[in-house]
C-alpha atoms as a PDB file:
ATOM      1  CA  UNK A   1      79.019 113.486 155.686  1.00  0.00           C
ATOM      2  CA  UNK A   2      82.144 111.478 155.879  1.00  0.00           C
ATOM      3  CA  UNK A   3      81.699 109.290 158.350  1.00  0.00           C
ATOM      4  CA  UNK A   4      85.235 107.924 158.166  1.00  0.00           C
ATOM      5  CA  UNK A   5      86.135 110.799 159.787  1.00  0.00           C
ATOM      6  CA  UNK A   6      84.405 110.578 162.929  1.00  0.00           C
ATOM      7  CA  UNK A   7      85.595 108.934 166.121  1.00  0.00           C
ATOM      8  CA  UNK A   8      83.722 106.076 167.421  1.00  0.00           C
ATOM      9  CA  UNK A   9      81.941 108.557 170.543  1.00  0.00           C
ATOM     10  CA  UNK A  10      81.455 110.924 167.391  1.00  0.00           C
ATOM     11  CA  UNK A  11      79.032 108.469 165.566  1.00  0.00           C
ATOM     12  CA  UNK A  12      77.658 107.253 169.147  1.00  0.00           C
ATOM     13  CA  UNK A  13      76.720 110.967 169.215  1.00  0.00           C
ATOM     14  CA  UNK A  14      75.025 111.087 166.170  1.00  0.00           C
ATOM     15  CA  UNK A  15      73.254 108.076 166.496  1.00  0.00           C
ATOM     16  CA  UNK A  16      71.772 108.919 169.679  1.00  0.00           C
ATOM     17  CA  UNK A  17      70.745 111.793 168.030  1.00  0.00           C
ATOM     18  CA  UNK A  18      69.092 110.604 165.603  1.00  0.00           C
ATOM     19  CA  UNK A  19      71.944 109.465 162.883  1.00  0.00           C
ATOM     20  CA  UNK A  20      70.538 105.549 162.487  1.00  0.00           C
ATOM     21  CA  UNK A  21      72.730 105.460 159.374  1.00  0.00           C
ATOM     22  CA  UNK A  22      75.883 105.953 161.129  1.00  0.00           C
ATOM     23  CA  UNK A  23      75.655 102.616 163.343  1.00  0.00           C
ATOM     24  CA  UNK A  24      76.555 100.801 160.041  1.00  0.00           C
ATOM     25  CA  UNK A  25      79.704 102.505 159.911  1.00  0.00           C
ATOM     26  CA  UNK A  26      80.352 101.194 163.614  1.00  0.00           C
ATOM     27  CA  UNK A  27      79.601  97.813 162.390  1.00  0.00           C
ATOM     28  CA  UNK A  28      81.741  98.108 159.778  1.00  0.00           C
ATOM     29  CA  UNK A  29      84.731  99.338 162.031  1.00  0.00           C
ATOM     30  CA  UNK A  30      84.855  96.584 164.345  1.00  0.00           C
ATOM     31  CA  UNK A  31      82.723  93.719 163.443  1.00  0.00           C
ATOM     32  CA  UNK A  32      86.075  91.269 162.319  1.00  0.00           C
ATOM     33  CA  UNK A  33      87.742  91.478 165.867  1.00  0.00           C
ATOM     34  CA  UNK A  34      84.238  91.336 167.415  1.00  0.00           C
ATOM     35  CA  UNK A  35      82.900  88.648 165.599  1.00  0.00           C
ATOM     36  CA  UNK A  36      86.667  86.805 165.584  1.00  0.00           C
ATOM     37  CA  UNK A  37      86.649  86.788 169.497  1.00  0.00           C
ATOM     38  CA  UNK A  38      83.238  85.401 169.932  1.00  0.00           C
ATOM     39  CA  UNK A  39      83.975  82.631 167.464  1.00  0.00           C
ATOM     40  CA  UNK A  40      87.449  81.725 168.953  1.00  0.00           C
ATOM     41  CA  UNK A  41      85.269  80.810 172.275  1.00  0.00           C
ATOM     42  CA  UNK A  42      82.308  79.053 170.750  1.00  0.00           C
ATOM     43  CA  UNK A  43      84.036  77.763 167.794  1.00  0.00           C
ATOM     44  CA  UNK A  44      80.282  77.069 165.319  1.00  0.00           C
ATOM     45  CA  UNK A  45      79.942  80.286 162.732  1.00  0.00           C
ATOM     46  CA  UNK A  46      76.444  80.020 163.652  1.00  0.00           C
ATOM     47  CA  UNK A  47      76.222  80.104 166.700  1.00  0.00           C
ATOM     48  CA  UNK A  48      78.801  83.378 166.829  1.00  0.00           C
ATOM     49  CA  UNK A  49      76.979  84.949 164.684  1.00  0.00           C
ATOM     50  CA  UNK A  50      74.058  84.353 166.506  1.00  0.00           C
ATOM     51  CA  UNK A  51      75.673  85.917 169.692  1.00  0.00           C
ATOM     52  CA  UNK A  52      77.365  88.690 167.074  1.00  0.00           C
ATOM     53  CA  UNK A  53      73.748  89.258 166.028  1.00  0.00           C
ATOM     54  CA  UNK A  54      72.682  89.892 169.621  1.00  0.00           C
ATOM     55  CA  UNK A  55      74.983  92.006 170.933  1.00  0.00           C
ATOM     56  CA  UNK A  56      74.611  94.430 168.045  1.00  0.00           C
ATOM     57  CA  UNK A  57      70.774  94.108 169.441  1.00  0.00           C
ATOM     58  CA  UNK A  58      71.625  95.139 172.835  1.00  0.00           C
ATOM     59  CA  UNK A  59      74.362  97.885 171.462  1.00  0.00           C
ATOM     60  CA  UNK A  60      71.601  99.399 169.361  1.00  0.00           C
ATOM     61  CA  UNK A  61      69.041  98.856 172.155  1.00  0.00           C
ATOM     62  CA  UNK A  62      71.916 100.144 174.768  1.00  0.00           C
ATOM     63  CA  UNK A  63      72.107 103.470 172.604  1.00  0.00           C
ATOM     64  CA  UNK A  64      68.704 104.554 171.963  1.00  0.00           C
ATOM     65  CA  UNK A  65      67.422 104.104 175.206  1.00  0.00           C
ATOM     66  CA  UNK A  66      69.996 106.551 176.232  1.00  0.00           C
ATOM     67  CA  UNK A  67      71.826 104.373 178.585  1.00  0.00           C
ATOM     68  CA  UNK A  68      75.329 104.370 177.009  1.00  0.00           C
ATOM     69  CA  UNK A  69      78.005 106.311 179.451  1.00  0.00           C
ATOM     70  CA  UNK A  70      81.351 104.249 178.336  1.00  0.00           C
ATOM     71  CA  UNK A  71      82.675 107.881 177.214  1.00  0.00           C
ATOM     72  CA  UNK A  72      85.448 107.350 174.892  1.00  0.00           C
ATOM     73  CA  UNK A  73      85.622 103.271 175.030  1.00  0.00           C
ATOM     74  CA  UNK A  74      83.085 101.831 172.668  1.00  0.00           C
ATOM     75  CA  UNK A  75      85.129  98.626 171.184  1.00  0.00           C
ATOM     76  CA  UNK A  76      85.774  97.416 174.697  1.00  0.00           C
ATOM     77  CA  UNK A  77      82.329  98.223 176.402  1.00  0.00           C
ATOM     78  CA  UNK A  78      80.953  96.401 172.956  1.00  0.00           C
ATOM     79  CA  UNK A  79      83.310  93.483 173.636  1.00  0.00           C
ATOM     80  CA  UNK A  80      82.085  92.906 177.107  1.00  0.00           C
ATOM     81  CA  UNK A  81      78.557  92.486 175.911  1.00  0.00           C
ATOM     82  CA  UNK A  82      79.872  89.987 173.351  1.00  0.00           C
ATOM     83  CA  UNK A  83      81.503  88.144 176.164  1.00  0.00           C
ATOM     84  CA  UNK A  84      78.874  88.296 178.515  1.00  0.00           C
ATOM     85  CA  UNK A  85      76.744  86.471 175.993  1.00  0.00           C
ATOM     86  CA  UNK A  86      79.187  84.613 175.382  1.00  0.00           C
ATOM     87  CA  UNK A  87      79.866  83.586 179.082  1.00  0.00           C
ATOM     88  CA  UNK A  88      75.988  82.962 179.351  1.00  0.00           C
ATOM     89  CA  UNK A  89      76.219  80.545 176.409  1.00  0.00           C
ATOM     90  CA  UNK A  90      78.547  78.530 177.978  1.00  0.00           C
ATOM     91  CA  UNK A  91      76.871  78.417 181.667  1.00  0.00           C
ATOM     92  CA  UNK A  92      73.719  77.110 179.941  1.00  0.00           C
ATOM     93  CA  UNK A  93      75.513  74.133 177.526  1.00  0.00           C
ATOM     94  CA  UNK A  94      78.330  73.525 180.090  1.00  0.00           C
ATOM     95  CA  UNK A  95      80.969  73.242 177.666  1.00  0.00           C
ATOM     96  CA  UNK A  96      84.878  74.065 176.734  1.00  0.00           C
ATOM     97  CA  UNK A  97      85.523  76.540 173.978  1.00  0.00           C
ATOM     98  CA  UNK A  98      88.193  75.354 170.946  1.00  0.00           C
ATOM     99  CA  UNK A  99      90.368  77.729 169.743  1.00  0.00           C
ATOM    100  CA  UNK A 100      90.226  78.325 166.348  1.00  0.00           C
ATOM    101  CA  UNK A 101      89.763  81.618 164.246  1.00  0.00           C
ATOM    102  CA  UNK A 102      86.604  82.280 161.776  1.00  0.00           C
ATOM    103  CA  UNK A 103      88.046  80.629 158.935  1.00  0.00           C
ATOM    104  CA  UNK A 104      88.132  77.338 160.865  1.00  0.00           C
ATOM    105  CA  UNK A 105      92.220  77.189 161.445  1.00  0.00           C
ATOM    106  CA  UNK A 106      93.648  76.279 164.391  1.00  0.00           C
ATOM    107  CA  UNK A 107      94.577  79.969 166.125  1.00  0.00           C
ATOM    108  CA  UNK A 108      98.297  78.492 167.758  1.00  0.00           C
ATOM    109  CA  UNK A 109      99.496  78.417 164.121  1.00  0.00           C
ATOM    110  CA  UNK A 110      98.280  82.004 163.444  1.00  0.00           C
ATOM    111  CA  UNK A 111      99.036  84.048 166.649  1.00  0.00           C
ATOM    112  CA  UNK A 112     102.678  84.692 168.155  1.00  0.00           C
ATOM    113  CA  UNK A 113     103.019  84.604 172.152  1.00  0.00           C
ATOM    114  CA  UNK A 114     105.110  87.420 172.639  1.00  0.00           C
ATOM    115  CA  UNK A 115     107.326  87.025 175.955  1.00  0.00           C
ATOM    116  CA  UNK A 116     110.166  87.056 177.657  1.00  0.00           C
ATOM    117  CA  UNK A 117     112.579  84.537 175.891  1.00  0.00           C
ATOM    118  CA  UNK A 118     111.948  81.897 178.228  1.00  0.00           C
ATOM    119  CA  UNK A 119     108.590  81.862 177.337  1.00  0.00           C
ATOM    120  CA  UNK A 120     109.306  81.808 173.460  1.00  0.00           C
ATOM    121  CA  UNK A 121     112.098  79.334 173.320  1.00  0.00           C
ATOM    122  CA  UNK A 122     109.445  77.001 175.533  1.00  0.00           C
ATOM    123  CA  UNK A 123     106.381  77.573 173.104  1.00  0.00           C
ATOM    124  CA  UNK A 124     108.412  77.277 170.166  1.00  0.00           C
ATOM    125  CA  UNK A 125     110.126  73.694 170.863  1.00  0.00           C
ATOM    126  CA  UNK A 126     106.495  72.238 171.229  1.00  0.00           C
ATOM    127  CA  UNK A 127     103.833  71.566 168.122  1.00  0.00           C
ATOM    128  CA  UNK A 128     100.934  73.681 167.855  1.00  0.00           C
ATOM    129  CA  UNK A 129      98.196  70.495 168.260  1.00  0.00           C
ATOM    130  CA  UNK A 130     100.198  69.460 171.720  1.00  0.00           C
ATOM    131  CA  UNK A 131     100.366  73.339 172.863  1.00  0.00           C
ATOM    132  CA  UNK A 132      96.700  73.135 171.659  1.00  0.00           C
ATOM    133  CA  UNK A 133      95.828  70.295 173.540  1.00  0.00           C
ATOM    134  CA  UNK A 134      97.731  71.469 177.111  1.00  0.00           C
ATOM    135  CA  UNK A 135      95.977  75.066 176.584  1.00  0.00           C
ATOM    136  CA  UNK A 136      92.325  73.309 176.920  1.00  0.00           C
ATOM    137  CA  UNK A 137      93.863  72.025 180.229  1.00  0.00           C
ATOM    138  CA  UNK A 138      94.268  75.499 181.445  1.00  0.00           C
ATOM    139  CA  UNK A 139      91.430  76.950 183.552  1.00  0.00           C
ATOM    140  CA  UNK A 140      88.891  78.702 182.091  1.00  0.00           C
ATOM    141  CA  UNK A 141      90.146  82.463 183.056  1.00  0.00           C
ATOM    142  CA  UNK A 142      93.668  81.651 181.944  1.00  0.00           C
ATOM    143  CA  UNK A 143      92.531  80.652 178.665  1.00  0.00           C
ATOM    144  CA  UNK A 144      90.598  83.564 177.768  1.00  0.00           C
ATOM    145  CA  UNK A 145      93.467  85.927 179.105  1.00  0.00           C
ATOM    146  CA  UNK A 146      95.280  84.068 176.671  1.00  0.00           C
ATOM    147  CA  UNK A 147      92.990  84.014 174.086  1.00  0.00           C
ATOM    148  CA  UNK A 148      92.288  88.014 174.379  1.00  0.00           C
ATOM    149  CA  UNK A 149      96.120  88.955 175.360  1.00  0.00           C
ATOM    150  CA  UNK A 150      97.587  87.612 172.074  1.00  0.00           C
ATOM    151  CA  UNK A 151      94.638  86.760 169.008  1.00  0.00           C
ATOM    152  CA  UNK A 152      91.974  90.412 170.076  1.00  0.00           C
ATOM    153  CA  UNK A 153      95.569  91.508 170.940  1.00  0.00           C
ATOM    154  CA  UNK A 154      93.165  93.639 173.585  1.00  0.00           C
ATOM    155  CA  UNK A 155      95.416  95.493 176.277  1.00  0.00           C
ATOM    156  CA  UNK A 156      95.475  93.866 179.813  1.00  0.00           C
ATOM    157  CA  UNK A 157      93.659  97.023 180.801  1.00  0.00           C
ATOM    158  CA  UNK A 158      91.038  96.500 178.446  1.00  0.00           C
ATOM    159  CA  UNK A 159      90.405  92.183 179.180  1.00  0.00           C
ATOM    160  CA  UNK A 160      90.566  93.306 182.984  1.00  0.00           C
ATOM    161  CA  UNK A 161      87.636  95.753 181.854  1.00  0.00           C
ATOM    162  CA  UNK A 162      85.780  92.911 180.144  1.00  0.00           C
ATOM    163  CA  UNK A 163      86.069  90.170 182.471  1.00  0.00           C
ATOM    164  CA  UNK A 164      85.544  92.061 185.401  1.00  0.00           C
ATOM    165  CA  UNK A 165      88.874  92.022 187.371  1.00  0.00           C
ATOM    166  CA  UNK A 166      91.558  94.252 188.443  1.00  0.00           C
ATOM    167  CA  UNK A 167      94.502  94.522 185.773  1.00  0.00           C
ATOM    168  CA  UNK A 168      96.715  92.920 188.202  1.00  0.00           C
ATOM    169  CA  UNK A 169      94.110  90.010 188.350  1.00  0.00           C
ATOM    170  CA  UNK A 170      94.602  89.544 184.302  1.00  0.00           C
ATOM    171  CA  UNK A 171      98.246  89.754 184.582  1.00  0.00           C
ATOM    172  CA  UNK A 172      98.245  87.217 186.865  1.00  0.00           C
ATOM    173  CA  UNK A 173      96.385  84.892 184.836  1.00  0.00           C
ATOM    174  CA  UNK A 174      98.103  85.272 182.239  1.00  0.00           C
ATOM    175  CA  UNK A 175     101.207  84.883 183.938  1.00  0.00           C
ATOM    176  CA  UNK A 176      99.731  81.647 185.729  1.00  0.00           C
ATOM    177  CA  UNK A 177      98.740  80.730 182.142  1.00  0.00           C
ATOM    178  CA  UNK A 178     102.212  80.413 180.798  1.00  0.00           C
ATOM    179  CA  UNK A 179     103.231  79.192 184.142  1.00  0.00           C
ATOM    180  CA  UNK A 180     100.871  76.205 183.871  1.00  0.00           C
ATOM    181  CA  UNK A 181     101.722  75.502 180.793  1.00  0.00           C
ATOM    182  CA  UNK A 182     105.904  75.474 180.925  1.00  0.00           C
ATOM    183  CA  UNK A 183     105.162  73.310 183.909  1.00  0.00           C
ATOM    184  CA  UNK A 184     102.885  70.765 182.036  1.00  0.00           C
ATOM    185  CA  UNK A 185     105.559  71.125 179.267  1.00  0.00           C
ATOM    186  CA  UNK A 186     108.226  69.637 181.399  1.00  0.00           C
ATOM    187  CA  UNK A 187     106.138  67.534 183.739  1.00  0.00           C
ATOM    188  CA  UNK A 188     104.740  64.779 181.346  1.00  0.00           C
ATOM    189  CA  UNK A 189     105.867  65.564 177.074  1.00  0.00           C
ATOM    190  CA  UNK A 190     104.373  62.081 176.156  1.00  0.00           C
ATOM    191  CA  UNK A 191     100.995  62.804 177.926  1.00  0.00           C
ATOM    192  CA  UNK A 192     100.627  65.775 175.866  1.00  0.00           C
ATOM    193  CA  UNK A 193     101.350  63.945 172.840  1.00  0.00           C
ATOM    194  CA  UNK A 194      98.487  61.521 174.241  1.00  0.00           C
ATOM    195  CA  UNK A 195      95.423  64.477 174.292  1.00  0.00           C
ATOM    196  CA  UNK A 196      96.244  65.263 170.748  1.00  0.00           C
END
């Protein structure tokens, strides 16, 4: 059995019926952009792959118990238990994510923002650290739109679907995301320079 070959649902299917094999192959499929997104937010290897480690647990869990009815959508419904978790993490230590990818690099030098002109000709005239430092000024729900839009590259249907919210909800914060930040960019350039 090639299980290359199979859709996601398709090797849902046969693990729910009895396939235990096949949930490696799942694993295997999406465990960098799972594991990636989880670590952007908490920003300690351990500690993501702690939460990675758990919400494999509840996917397996999820599955055999026979409660799985996200038809067709298994990436997103997995990455909405990851940020759940994730979400729960943070309400018990009370703390701001950093952004950074797995390897320990600062994500603003990896990622491209792609927007309207304005938007890029803005980004591009400030440094990554001070673009860094005004993001962790933006709310918490404008970060993570940001975060999801442009590093998970997840669709806005798909981080309205994780966090909850209408799609017009996520396009809003992500438009009051770059908002926010074009208007801290103009406001006050040395106090940015200051947070670094």
């Amino acid at each position: 059995m090639k299980l290359a070959q199979y859709s996601d649902q398709g090797l849902v299917k046969l693990y729910i019926n009895g396939e235990d094999t096949v949930i490696a192959e799942l694993l295997k499929r999406h465990q960098t952009k799972i594991y990636t997104s989880i670590y952007l937010l908490v920003k300690d290897h351990y500690l993501a792959e702690d939460i990675f480690q758990e919400t494999f647990i509840k996917v397996i869990n999820t599955l055999r118990t026979g409660r799985y009815n996200e038809e067709g959508k298994f990436l997103p419904w997995v990455m909405r238990i990851a940020h759940n978790l994730v979400i729960d993490h943070f309400r018990k230590e009370k703390r701001n994510p950093i952004i950074t990818n797995s390897e320990g690099n600062d994500i603003l030098n990896l990622i491209q923002i792609q927007e309207e002109s304005a938007e890029e000709k803005l980004l591009k005239l400030q440094s990554h650290q001070e673009l860094k430092a005004l993001i962790q000024l933006l709310p918490d729900e404008q970060k993570e739109v940001l975060i999801m839009r442009h590093f998970a590259e997840l669709s806005f249907k798909e981080i309205a679907d994780l966090t909850g919210v209408s799609i017009n909800t996520a396009l809003g914060r992500m438009r009051y995301a770059l908002s926010n930040l074009r208007r801290m960019m103009k406001s006050n350039p040395m106090e940015s320079k200051k947070i670094i």
